[in-house]
C-alpha atoms as a PDB file:
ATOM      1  CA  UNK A   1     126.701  95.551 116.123  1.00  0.00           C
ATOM      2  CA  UNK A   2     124.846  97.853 113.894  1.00  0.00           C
ATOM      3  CA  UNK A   3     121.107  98.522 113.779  1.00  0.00           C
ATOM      4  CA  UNK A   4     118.839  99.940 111.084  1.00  0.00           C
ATOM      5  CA  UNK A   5     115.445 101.376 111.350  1.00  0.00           C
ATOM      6  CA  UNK A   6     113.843 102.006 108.191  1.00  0.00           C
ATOM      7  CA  UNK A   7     110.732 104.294 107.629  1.00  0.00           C
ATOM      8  CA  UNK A   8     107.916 104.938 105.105  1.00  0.00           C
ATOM      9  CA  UNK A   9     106.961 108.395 105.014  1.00  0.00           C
ATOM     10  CA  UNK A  10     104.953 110.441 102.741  1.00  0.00           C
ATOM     11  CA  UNK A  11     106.974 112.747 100.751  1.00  0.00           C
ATOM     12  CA  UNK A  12     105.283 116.323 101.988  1.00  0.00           C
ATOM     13  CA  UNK A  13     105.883 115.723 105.266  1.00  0.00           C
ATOM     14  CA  UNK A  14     109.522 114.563 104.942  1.00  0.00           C
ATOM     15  CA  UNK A  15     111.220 117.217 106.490  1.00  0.00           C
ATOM     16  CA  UNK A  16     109.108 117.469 109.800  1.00  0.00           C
ATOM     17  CA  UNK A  17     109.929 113.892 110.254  1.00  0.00           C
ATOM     18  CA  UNK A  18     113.989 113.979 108.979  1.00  0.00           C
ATOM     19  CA  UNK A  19     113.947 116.702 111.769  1.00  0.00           C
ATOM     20  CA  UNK A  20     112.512 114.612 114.453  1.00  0.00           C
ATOM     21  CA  UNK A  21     114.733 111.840 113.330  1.00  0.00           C
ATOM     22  CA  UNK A  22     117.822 113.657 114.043  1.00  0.00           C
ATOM     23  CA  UNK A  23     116.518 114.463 117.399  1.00  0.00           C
ATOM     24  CA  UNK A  24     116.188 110.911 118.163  1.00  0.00           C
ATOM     25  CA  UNK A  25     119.593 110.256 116.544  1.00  0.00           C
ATOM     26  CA  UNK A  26     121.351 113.000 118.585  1.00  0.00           C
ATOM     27  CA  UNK A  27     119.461 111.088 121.928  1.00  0.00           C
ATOM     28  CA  UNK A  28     121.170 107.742 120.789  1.00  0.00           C
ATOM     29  CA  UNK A  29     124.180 109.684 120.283  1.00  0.00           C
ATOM     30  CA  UNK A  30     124.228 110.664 123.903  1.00  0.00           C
ATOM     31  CA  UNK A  31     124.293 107.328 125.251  1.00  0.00           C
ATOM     32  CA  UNK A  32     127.585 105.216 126.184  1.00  0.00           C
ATOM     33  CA  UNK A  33     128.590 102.317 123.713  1.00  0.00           C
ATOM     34  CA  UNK A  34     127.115 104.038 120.386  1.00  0.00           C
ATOM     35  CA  UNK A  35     129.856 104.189 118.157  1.00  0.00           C
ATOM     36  CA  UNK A  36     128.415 106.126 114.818  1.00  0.00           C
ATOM     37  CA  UNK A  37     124.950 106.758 113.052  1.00  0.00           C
ATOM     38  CA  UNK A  38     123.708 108.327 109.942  1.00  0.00           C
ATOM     39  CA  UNK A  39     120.058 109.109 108.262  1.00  0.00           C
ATOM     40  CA  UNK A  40     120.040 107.716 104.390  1.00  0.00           C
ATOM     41  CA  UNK A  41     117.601 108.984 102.390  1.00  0.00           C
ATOM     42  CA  UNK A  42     116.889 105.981  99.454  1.00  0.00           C
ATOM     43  CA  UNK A  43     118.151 106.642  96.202  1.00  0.00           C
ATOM     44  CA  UNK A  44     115.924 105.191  94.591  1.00  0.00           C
ATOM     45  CA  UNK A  45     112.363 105.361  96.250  1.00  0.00           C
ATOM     46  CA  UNK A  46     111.231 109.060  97.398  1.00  0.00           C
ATOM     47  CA  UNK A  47     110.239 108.877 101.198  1.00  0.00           C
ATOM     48  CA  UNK A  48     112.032 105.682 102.290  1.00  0.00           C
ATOM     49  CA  UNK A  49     114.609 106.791 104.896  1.00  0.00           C
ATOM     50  CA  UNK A  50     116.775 104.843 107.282  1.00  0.00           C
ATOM     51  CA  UNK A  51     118.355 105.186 110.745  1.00  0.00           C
ATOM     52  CA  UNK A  52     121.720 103.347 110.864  1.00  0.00           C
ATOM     53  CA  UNK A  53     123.557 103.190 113.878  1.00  0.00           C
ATOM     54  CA  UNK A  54     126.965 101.426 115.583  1.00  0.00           C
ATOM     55  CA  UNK A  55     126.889 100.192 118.643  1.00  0.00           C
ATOM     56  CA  UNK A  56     129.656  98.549 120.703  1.00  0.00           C
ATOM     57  CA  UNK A  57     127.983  95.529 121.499  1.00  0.00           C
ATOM     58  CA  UNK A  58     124.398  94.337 121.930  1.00  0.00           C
ATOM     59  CA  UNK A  59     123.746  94.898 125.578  1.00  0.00           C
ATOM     60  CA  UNK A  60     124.962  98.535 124.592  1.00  0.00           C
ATOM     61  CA  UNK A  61     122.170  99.129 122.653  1.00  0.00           C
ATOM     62  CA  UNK A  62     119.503  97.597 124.448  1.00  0.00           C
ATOM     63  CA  UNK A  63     120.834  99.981 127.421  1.00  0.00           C
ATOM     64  CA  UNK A  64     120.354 103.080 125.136  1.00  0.00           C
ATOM     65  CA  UNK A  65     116.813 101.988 124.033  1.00  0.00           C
ATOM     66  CA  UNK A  66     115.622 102.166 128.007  1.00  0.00           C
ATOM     67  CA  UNK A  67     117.287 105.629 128.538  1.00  0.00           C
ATOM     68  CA  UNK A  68     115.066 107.769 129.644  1.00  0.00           C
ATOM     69  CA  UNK A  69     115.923 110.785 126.832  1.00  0.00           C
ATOM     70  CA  UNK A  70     115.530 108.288 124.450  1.00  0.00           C
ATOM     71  CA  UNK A  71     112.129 107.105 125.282  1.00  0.00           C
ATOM     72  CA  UNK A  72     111.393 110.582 125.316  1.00  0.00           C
ATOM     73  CA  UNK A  73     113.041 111.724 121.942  1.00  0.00           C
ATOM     74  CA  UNK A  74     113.859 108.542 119.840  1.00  0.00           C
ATOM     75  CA  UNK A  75     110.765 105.760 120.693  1.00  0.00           C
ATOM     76  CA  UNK A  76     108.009 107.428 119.736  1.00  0.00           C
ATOM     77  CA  UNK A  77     109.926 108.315 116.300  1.00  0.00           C
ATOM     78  CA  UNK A  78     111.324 104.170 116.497  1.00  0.00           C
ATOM     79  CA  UNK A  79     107.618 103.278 116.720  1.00  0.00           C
ATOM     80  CA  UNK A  80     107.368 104.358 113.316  1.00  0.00           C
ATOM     81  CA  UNK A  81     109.824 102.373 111.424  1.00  0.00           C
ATOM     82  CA  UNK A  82     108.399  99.657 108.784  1.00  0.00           C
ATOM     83  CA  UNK A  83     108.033  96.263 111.045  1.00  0.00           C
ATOM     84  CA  UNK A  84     111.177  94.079 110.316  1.00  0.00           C
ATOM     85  CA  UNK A  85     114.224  92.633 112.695  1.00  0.00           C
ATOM     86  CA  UNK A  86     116.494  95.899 112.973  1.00  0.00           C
ATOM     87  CA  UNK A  87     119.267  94.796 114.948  1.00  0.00           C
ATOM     88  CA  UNK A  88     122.869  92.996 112.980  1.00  0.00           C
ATOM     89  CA  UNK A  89     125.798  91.449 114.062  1.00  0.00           C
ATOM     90  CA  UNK A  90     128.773  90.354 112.244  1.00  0.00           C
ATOM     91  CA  UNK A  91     129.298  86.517 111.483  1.00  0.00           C
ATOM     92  CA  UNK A  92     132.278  85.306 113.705  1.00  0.00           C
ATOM     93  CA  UNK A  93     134.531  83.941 111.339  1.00  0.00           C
END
């Protein structure tokens, strides 16, 4: 499963927040079942950024978002994210 968190931020204080981002990114990081992540910076609209992460499975994540570090280091930055479903699976075929 993969899930994205997509943000809004204004454009002077982008690099405060792209560095608290990767502190919540390295937090997920730590945590068993992630798989890969990267921070995207849109191409085409100045301040939109995104959070993308891999996860093993769902429960995987789920477990990571009640890890203590993470609350600490990645939720209050997650709180910030635009309000939309974040989490994807793939289609069984």
């Amino acid at each position: 499963m993969f899930a994205i968190a997509r943000f809004r931020i204004d454009t002077a204080r982008e690099s405060e927040f792209l560095a608290r981002l990767e502190t919540a990114h390295s937090a997920l990081k730590s945590c068993p079942g992630y798989i890969s992540g990267e921070i995207g910076l849109n191409t085409d609209e100045p301040g939109l950024i995104a959070l993308v992460t891999r996860w093993e499975n769902v429960g995987s994540y789920r477990r990571a978002l009640s890890n203590y570090q993470v609350k600490v280091d990645a939720v209050p930055v997650l709180a910030e994210a635009i309000d939309e479903p974040g989490g994807y699976i793939a289609p069984h075929s």
